[in-house]
Protein backbone atom coordinates (compact mmCIF):
# COMPACT_ATOMS: atom_id res chain seq x y z
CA UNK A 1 -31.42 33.07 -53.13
CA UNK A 2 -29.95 35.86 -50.46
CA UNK A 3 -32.84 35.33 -47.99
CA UNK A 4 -31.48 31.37 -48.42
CA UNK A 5 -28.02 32.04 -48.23
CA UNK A 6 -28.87 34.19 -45.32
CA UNK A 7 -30.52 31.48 -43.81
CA UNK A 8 -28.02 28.91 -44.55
CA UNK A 9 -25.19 30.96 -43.19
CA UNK A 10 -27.21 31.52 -39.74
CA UNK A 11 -27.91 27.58 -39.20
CA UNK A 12 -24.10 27.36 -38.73
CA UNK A 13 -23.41 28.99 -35.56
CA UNK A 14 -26.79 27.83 -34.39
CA UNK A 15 -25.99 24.33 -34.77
CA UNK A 16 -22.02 25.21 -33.62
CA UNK A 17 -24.05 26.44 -30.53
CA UNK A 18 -25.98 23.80 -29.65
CA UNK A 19 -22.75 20.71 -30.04
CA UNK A 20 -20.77 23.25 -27.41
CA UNK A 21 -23.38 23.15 -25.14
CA UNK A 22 -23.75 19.95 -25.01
CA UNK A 23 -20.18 19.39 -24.12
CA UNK A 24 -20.76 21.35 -21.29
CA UNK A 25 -23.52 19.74 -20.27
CA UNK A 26 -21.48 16.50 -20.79
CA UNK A 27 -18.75 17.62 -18.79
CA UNK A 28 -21.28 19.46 -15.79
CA UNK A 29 -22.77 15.99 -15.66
CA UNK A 30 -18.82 14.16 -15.01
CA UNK A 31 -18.36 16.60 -12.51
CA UNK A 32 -21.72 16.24 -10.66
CA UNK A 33 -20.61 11.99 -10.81
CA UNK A 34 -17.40 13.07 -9.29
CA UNK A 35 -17.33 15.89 -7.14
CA UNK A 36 -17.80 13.64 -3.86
CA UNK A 37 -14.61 12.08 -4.72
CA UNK A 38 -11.97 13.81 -2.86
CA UNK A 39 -9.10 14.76 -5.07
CA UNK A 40 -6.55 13.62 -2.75
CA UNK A 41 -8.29 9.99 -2.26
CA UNK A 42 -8.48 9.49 -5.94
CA UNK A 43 -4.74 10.12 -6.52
CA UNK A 44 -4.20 7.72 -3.68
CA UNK A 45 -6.19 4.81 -6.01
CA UNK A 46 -4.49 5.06 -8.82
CA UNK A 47 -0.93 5.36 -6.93
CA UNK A 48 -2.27 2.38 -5.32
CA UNK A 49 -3.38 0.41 -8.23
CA UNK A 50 0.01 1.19 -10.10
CA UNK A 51 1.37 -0.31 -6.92
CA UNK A 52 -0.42 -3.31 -7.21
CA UNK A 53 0.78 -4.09 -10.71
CA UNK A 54 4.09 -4.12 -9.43
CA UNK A 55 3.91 -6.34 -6.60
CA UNK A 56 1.91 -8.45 -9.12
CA UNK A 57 4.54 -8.69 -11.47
CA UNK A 58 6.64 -9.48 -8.75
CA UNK A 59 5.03 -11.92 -7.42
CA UNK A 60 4.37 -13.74 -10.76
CA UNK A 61 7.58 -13.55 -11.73
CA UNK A 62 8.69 -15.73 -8.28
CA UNK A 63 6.23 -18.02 -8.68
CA UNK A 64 7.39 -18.24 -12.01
CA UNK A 65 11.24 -18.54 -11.19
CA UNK A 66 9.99 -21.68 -8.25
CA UNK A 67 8.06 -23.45 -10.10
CA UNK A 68 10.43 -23.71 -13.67
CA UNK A 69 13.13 -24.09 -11.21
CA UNK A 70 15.22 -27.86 -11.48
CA UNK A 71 16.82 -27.31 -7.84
CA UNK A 72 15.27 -27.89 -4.63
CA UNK A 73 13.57 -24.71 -3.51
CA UNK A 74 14.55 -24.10 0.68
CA UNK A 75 12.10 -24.95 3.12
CA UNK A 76 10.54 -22.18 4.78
CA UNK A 77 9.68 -23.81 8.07
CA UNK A 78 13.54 -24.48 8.45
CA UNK A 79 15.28 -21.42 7.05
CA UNK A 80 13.01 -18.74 8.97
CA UNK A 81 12.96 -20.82 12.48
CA UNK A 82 14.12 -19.87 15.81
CA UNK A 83 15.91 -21.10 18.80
CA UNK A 84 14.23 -20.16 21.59
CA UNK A 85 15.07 -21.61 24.86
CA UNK A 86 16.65 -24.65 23.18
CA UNK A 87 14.07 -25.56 21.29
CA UNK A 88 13.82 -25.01 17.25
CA UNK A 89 10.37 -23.57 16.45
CA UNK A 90 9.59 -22.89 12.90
CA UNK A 91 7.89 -19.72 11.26
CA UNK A 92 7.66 -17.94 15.21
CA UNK A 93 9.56 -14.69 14.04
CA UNK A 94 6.91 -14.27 10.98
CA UNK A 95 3.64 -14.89 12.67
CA UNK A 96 4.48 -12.19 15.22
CA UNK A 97 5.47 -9.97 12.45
CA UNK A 98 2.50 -11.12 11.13
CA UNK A 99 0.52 -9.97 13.67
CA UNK A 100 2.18 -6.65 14.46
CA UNK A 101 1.09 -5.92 10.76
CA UNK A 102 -2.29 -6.57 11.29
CA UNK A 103 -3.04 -5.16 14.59
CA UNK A 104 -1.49 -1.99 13.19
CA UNK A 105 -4.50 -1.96 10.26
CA UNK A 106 -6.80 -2.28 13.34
CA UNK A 107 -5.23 0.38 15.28
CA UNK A 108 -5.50 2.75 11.63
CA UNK A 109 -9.29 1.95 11.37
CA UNK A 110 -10.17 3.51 14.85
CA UNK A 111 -7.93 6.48 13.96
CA UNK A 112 -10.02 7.04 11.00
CA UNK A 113 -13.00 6.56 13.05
CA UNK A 114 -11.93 8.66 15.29
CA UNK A 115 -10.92 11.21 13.29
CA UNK A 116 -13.83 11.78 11.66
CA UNK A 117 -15.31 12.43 15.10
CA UNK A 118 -13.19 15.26 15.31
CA UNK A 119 -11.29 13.29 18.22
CA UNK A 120 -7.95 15.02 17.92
CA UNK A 121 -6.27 13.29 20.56
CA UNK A 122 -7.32 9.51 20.09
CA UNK A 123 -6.53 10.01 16.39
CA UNK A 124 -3.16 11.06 17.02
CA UNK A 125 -2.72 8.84 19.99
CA UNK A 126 -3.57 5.89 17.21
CA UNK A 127 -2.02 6.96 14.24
CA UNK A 128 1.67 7.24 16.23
CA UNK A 129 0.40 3.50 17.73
CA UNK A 130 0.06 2.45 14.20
CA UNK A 131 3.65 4.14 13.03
CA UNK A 132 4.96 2.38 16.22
CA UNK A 133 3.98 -0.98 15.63
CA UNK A 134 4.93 -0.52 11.65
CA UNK A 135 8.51 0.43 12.85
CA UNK A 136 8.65 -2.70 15.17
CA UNK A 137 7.54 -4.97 11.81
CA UNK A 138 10.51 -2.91 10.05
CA UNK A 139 12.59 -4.31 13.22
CA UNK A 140 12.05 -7.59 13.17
CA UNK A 141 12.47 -7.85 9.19
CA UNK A 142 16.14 -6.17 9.80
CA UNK A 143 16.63 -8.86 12.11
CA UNK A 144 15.18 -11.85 9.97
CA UNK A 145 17.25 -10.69 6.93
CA UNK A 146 20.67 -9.98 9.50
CA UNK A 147 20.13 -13.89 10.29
CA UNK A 148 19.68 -14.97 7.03
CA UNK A 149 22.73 -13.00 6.17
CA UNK A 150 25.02 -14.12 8.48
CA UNK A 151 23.61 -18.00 7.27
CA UNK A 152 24.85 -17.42 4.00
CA UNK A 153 22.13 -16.34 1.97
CA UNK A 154 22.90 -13.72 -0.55
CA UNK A 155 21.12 -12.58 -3.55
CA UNK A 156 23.46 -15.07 -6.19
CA UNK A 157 23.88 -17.97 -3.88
CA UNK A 158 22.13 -19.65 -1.00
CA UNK A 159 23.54 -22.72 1.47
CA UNK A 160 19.71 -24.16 1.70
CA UNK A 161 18.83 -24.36 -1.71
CA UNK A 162 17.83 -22.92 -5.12
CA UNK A 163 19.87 -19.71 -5.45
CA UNK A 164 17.00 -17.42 -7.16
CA UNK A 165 15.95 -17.99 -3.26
CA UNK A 166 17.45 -15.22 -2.23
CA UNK A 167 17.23 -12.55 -5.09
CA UNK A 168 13.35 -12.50 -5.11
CA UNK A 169 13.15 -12.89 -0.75
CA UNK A 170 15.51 -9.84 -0.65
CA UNK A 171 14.13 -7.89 -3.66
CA UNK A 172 10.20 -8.65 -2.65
CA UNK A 173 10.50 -8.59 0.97
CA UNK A 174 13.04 -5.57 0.92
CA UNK A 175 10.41 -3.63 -1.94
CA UNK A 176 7.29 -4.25 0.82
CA UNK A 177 10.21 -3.04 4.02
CA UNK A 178 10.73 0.01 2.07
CA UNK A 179 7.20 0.74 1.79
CA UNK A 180 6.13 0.16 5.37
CA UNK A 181 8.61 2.66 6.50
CA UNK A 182 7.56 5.49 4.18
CA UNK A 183 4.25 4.56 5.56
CA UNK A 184 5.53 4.80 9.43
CA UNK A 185 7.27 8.39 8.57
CA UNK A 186 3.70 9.09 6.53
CA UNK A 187 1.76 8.66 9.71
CA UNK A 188 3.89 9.92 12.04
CA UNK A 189 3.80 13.41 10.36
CA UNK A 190 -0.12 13.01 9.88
CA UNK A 191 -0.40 11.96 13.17
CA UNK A 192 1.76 15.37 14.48
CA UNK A 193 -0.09 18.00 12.35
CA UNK A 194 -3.60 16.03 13.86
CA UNK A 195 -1.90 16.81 17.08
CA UNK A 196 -1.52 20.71 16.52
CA UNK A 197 -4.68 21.20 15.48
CA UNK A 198 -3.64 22.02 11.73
CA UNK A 199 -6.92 19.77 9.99
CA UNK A 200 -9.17 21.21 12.94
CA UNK A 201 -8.74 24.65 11.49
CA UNK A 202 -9.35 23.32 8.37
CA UNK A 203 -12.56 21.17 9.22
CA UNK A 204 -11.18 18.32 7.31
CA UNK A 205 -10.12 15.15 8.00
CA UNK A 206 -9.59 13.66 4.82
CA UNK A 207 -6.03 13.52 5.18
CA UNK A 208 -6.31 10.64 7.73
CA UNK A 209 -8.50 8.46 5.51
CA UNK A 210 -6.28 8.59 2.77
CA UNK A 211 -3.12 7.62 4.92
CA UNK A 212 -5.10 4.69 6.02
CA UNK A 213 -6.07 3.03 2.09
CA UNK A 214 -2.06 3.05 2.11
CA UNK A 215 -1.71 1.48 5.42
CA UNK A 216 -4.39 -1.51 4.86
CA UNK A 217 -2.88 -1.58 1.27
CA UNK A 218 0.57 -2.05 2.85
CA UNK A 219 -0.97 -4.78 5.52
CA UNK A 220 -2.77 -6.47 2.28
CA UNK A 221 0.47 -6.81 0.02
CA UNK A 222 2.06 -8.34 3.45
CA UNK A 223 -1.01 -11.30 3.66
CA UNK A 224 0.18 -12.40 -0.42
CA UNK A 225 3.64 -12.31 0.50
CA UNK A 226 3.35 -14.29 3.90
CA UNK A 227 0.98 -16.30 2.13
CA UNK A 228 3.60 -17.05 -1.37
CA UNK A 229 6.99 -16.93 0.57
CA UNK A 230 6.82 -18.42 4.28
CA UNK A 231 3.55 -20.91 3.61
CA UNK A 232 4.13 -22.29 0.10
């Protein structure tokens, strides 16, 4: 009976023994799957996933607001033209915001390419054209929502239609403006330390990869807005 107690009471720790080491071999097996993820890049995901739940909701909730809405909704071709030269041409300020945006994602892709080359002056060079060209798209939205201002168009009232026009313009357009320019003072500062020779000494260039998933995030958000606001 001793020699079985014996040998009941030694199975315990045995057994104990074997489930923790097959935790750790559970967990040496999550870290093998993830240990090429960088964790800088993956905190960058998620921030950028929660980000795209809230422009989503956004979003919805305009198309929501135009569609359930009884008054006429403005028409975009007339409330974001231009005189230019005498003549009234609709949608011209947007399509070369438009374009500033996306150049500026192209401009970002060679600066990651670049930078991976260890080419410390084209990546800077790039990065600060990027910032630029995100600063002139922060520009010509100060000057879009200055006209539309001065027109009349406020968040509780608006002289061209449906009044919920301007609340959700202001509030989605104003959300995206905010996030461009942390993204233009993001780069600029990335682009600087690139400059001096700070990820050189380091041997890593990670930094500039994960500055550009927020850029082409920042140029994606801008294609569903363009798309929902100035087309529909």
């Amino acid at each position: 009976m001793a020699h079985q107690g014996t040998a009941g009471y030694t199975a315990g720790p045995s057994a104990q023994a074997e489930g923790w080491q097959e935790i750790v071999t559970d967990l040496s097996a999550d870290r093998k799957a993830f240990r090429n993820v960088p964790w800088g890049k993956a905190m960058m995901w998620l921030f950028l996933l929660s980000d795209t739940f809230v422009f989503g909701c956004f979003l919805t909730s305009y198309m929501s607001v135009r569609m359930s809405n009884t008054v006429a909704w403005p028409n975009p071709s007339e409330v974001f033209a231009l005189t230019i030269g005498g003549a009234h041409i609709p949608l011209i300020l947007i399509a070369i915001m438009t374009f500033v945006l996306i150049s500026s994602s192209g401009t970002m892709a060679m600066a990651v390419n670049f930078a991976y080359r260890r080419d410390r002056a084209r990546t800077a060079a790039l990065m600060l054209a990027t910032a630029a060209l995100g600063a002139t798209f922060v520009g010509m939205q100060a000057f879009e929502w200055t006209k539309l201002i001065s027109e009349g168009v406020r968040p509780w009232a608006n002289p061209f239609g449906a009044a919920q026009f301007g609340s959700t313009f202001f509030m989605i357009t104003g959300f995206h403006g905010l996030h461009v320019s942390a993204g233009v003072i993001y780069l600029s500062v990335v682009a600087l330390k690139v400059a001096r020779g700070d990820y050189e000494r380091k041997g890593n260039y990670q930094i500039v990869e994960i500055a550009g998933l927020y850029w082409h995030f920042v140029d994606l958000v801008w294609v569903f807005i363009f798309a929902f606001f100035y087309l529909w």
